[in-house]
C-alpha atoms as a PDB file:
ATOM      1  CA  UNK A   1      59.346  63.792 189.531  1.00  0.00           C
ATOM      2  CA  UNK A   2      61.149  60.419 188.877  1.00  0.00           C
ATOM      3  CA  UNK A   3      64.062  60.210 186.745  1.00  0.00           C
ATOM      4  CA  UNK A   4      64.158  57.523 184.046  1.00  0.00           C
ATOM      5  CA  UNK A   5      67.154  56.068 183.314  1.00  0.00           C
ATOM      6  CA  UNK A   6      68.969  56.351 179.610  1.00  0.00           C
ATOM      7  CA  UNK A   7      69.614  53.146 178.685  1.00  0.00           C
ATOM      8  CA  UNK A   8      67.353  51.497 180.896  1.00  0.00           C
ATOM      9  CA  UNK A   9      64.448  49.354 179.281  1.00  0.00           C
ATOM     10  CA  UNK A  10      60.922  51.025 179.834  1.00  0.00           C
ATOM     11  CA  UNK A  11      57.709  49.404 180.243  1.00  0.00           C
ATOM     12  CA  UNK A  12      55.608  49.745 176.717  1.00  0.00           C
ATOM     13  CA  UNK A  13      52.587  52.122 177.432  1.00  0.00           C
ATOM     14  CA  UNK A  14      49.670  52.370 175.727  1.00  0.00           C
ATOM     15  CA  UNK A  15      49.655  56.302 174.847  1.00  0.00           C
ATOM     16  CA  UNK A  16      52.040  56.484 171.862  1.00  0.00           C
ATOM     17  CA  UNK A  17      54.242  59.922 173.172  1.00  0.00           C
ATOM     18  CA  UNK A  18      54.737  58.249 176.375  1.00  0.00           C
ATOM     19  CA  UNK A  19      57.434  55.371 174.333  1.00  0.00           C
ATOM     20  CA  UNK A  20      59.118  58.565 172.915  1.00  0.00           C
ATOM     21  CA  UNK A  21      62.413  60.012 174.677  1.00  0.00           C
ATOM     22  CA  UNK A  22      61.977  63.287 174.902  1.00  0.00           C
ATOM     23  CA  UNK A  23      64.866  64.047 175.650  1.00  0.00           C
ATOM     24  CA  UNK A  24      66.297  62.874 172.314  1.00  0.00           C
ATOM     25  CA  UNK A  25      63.971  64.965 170.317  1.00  0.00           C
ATOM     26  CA  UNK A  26      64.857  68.254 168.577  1.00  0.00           C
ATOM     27  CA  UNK A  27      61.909  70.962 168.043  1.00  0.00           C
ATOM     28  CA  UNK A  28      60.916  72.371 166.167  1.00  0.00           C
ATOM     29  CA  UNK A  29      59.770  69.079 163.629  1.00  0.00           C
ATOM     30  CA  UNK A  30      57.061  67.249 162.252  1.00  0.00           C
ATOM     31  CA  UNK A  31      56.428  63.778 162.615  1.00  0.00           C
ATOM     32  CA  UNK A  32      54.072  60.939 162.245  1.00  0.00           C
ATOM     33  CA  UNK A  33      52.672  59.746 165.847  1.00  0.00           C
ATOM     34  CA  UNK A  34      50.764  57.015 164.635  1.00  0.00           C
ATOM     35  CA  UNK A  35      48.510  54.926 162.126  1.00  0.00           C
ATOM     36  CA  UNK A  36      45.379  53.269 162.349  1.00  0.00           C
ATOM     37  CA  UNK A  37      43.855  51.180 159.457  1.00  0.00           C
ATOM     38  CA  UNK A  38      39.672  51.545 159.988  1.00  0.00           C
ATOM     39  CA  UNK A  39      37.618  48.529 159.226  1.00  0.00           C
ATOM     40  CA  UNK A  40      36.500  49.942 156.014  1.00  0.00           C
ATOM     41  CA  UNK A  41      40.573  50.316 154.535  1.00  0.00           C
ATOM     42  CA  UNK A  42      40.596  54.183 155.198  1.00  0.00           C
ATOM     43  CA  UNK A  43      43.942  55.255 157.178  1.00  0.00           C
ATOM     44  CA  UNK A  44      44.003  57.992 160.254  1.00  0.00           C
ATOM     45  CA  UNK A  45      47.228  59.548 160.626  1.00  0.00           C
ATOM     46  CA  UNK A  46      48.623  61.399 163.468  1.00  0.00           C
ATOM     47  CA  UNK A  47      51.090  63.739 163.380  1.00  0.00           C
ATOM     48  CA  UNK A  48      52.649  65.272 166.142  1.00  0.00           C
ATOM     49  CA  UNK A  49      54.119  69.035 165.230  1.00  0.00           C
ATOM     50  CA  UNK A  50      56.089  70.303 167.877  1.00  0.00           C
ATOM     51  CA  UNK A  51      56.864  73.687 168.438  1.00  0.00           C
ATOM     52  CA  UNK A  52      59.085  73.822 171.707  1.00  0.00           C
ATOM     53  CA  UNK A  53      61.986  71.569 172.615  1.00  0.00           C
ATOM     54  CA  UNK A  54      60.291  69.503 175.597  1.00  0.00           C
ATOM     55  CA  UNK A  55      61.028  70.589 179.047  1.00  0.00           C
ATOM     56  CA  UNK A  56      63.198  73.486 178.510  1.00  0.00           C
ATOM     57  CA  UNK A  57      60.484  75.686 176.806  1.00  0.00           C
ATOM     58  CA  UNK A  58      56.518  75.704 176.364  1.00  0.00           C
ATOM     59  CA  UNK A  59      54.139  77.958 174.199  1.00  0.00           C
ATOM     60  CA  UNK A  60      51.982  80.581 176.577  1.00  0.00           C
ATOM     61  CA  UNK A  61      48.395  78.903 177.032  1.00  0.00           C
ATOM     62  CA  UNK A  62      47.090  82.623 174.940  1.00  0.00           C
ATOM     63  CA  UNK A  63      48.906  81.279 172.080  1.00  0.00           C
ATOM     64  CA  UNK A  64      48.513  77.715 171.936  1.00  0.00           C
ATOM     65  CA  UNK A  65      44.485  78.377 172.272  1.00  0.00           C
ATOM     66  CA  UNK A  66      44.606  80.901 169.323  1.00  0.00           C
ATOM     67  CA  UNK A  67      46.729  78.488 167.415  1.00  0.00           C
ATOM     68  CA  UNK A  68      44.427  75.780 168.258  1.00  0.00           C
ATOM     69  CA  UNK A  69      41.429  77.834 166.842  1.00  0.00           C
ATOM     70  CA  UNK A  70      43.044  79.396 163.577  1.00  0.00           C
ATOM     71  CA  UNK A  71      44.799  75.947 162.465  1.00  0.00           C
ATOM     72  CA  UNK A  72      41.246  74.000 163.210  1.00  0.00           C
ATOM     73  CA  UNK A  73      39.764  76.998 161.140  1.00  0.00           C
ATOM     74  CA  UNK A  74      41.729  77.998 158.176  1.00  0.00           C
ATOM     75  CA  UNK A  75      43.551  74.715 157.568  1.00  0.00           C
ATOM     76  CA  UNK A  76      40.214  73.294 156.346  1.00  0.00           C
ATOM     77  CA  UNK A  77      40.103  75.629 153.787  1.00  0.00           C
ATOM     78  CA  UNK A  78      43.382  74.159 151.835  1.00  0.00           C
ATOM     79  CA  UNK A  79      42.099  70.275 153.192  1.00  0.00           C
ATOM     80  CA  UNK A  80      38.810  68.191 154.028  1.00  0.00           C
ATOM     81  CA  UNK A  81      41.203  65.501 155.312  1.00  0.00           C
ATOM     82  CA  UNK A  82      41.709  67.262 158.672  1.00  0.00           C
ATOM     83  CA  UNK A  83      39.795  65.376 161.674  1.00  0.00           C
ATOM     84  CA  UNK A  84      41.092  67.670 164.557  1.00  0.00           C
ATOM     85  CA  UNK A  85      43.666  69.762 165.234  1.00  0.00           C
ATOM     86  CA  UNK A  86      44.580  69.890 169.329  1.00  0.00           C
ATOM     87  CA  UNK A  87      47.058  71.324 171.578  1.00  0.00           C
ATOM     88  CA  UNK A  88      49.140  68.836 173.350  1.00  0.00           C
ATOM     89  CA  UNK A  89      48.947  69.568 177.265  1.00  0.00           C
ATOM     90  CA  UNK A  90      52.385  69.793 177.729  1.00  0.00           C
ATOM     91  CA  UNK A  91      52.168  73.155 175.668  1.00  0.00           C
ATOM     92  CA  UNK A  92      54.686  72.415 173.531  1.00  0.00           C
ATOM     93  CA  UNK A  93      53.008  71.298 170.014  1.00  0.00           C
ATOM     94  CA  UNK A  94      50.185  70.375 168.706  1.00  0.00           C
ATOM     95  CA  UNK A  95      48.524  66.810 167.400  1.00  0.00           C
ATOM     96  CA  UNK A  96      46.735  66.750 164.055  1.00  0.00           C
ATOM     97  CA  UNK A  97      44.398  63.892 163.212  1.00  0.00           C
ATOM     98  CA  UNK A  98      44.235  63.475 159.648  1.00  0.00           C
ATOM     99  CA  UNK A  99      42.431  61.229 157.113  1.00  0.00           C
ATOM    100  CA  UNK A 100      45.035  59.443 155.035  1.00  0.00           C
ATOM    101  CA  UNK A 101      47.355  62.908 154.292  1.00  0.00           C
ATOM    102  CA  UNK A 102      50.328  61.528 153.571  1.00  0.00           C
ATOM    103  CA  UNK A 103      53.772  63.769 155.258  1.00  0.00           C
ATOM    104  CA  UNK A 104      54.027  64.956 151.670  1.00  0.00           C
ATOM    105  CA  UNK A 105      50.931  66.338 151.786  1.00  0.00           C
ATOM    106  CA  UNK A 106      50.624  67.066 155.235  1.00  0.00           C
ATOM    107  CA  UNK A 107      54.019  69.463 155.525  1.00  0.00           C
ATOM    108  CA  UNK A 108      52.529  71.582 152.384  1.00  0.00           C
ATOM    109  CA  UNK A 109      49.288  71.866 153.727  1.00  0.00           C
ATOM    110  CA  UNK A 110      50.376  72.471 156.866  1.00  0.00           C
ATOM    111  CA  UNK A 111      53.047  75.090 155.849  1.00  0.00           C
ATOM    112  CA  UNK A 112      50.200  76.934 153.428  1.00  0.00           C
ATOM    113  CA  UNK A 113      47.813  77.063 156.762  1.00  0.00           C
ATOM    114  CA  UNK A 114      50.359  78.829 159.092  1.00  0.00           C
ATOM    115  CA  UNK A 115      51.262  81.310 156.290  1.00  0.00           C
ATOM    116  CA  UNK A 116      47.645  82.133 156.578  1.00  0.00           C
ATOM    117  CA  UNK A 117      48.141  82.423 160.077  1.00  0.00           C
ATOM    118  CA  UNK A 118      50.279  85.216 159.712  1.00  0.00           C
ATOM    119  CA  UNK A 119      47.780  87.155 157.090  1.00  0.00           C
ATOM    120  CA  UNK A 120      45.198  86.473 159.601  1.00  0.00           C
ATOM    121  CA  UNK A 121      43.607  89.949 161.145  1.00  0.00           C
ATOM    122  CA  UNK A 122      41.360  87.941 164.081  1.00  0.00           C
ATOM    123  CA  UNK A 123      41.110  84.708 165.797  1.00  0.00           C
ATOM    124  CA  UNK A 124      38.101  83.054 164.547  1.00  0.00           C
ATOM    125  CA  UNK A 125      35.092  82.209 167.149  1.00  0.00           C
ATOM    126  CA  UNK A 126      37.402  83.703 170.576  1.00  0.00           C
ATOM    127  CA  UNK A 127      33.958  84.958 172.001  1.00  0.00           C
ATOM    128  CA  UNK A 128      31.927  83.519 174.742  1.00  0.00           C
ATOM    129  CA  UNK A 129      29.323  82.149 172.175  1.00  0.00           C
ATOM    130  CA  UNK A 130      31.621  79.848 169.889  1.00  0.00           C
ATOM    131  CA  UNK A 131      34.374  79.228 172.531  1.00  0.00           C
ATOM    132  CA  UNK A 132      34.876  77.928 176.409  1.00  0.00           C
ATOM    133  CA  UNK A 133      37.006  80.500 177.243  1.00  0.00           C
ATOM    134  CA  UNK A 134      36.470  83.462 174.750  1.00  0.00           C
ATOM    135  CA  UNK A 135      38.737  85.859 176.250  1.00  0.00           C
ATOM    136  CA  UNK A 136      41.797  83.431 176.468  1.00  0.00           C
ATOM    137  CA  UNK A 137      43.531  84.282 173.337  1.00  0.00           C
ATOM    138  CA  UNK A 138      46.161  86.210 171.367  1.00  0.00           C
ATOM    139  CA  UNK A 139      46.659  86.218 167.311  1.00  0.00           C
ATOM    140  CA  UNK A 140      50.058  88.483 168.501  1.00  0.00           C
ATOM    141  CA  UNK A 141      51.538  85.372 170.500  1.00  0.00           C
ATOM    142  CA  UNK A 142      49.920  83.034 167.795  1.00  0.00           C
ATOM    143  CA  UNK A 143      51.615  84.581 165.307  1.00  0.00           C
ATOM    144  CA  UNK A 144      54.939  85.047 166.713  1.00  0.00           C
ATOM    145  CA  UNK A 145      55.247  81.759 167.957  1.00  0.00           C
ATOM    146  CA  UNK A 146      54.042  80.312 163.819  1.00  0.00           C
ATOM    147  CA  UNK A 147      56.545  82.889 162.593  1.00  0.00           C
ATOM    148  CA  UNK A 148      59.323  81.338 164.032  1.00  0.00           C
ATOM    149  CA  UNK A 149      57.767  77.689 163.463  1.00  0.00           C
ATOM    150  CA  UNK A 150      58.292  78.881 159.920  1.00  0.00           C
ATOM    151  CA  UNK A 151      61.522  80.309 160.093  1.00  0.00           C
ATOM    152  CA  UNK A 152      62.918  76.890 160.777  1.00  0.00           C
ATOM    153  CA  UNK A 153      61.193  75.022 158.081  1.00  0.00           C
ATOM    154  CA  UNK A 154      64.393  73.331 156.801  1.00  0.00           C
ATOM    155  CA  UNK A 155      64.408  71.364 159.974  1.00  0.00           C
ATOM    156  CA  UNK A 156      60.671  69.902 160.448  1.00  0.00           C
ATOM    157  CA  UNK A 157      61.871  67.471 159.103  1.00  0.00           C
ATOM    158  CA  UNK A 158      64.770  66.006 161.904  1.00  0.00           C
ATOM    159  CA  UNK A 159      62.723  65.367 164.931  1.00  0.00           C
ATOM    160  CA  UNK A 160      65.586  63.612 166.828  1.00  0.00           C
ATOM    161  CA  UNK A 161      68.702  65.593 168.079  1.00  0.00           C
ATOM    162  CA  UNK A 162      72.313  65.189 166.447  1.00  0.00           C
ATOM    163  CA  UNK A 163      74.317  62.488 167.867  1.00  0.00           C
ATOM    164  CA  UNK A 164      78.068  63.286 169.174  1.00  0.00           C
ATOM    165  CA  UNK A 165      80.163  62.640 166.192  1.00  0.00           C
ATOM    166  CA  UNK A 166      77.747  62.359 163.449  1.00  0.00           C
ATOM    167  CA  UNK A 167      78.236  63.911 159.973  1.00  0.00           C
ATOM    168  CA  UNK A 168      76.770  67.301 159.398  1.00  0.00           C
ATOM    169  CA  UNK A 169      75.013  67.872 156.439  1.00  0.00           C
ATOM    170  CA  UNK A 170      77.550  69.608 154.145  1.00  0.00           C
ATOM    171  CA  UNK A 171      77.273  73.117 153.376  1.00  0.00           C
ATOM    172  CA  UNK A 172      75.724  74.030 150.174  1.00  0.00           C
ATOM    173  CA  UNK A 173      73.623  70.622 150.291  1.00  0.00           C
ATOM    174  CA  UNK A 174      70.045  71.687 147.655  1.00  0.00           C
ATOM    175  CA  UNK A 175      67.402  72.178 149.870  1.00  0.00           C
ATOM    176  CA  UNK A 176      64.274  70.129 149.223  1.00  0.00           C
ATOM    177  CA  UNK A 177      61.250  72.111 147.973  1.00  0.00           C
ATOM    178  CA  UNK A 178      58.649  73.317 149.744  1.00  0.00           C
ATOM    179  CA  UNK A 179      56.092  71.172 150.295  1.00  0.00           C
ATOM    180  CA  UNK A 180      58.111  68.040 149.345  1.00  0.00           C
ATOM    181  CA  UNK A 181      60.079  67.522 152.484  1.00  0.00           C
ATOM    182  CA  UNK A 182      62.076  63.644 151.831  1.00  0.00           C
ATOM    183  CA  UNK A 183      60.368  61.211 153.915  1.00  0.00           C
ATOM    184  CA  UNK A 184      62.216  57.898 154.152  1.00  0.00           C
ATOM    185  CA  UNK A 185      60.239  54.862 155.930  1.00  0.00           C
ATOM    186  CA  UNK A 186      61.324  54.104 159.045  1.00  0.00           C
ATOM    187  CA  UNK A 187      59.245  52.556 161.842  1.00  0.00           C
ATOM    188  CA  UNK A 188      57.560  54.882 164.867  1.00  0.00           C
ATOM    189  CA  UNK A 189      58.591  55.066 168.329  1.00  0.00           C
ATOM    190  CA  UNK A 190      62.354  54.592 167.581  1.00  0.00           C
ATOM    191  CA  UNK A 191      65.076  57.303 168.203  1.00  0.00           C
ATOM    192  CA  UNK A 192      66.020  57.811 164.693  1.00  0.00           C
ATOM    193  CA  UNK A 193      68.238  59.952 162.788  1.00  0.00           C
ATOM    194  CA  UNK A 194      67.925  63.248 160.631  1.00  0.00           C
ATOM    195  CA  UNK A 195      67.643  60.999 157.520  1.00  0.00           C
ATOM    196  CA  UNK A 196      65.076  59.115 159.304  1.00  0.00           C
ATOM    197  CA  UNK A 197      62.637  62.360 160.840  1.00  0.00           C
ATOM    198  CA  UNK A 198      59.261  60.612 159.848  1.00  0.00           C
ATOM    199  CA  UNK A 199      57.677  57.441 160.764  1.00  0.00           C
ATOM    200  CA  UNK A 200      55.510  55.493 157.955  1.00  0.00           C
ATOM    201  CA  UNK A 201      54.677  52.109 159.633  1.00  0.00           C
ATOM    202  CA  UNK A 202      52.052  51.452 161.588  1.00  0.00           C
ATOM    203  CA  UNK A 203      52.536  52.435 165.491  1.00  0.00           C
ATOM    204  CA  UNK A 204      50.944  49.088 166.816  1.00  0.00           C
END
């Protein structure tokens, strides 16, 4: 495996995760991957919503599948601005493909769908009719691995890692609500800080 550099200037690729560090990233978080405005003015927004810190931990293929299949499933019942909903390869997140959902949006719906996730009593369509690979799943590891997505909520929200010497947020600092994370505009693909988690420019 070749070793890139840190500070050493990369070629631009065309595959949007491929100009992101990830080695400067801190998972869990939830950020926009990308934008693209369609011919007729409707915006597609990508989100990536990573689970795992990259190369030091993945998600069990069992759960990502299961994950895959209840998210696709149950998050179309809060939203019918959800394209598709697709496990990264690396196993350690998830892309969703949305039709103009703002992060505002987005982070609530999302956050509603995964508490279904954990009321869920079966992984819809893991059977040999509806799915490639029927017998490839676990709502057990699905649901452990959303739980503790969940448990560190407060923190979607600061996708790259804490520089040396940078201010911690004070103690005591009011949380923002649920479902109304703060989501400055800053541009994607640039190693940003915590008050800077999501991107809101276009990616090209």
């Amino acid at each position: 495996m070749s070793e890139l550099e840190p500070g050493v200037a990369k070629p631009r690729m065309n595959v949007e995760s491929f100009n992101l560090d990830h080695r400067l990233v801190s998972a869990p978080y939830v950020r926009v991957a990308d934008r693209k405005r369609l011919p007729g003015g409707d915006e597609l927004v990508k989100y990536d919503v990573r689970f795992t810190q990259p190369n030091q931990a993945h998600l069990e293929m069992p759960a990502v599948h299961s994950i895959e299949h209840l998210t696709a499933e149950l998050m179309r019942n809060h939203t019918d601005k959800l394209i598709d909903f697709s496990p990264m390869g690396c196993q350690t997140g998830f892309y969703a493909l949305t039709l103009g959902l703002e992060p505002p949006q987005f982070i609530q719906i999302l956050e509603a769908t995964f508490r279904d996730i954990l009321a869920a009593e079966q992984v819809p369509a893991a059977n040999e009719v509806q799915c490639g690979w029927g017998a490839n799943h676990s709502l057990e590891a699905a649901q452990q691995a959303v739980s503790q997505f969940l448990a560190q909520r407060a923190v979607w929200g600061q996708v790259m890692a804490q520089a040396a010497g940078e201010t911690e947020v004070p103690a005591g600092e009011p949380e923002v609500p649920a479902g109304e994370p703060e989501v400055p505009a800053v541009k994607a693909q640039v190693p940003v800080s915590e008050a800077q988690a999501v991107a809101t420019e276009p990616a090209n």
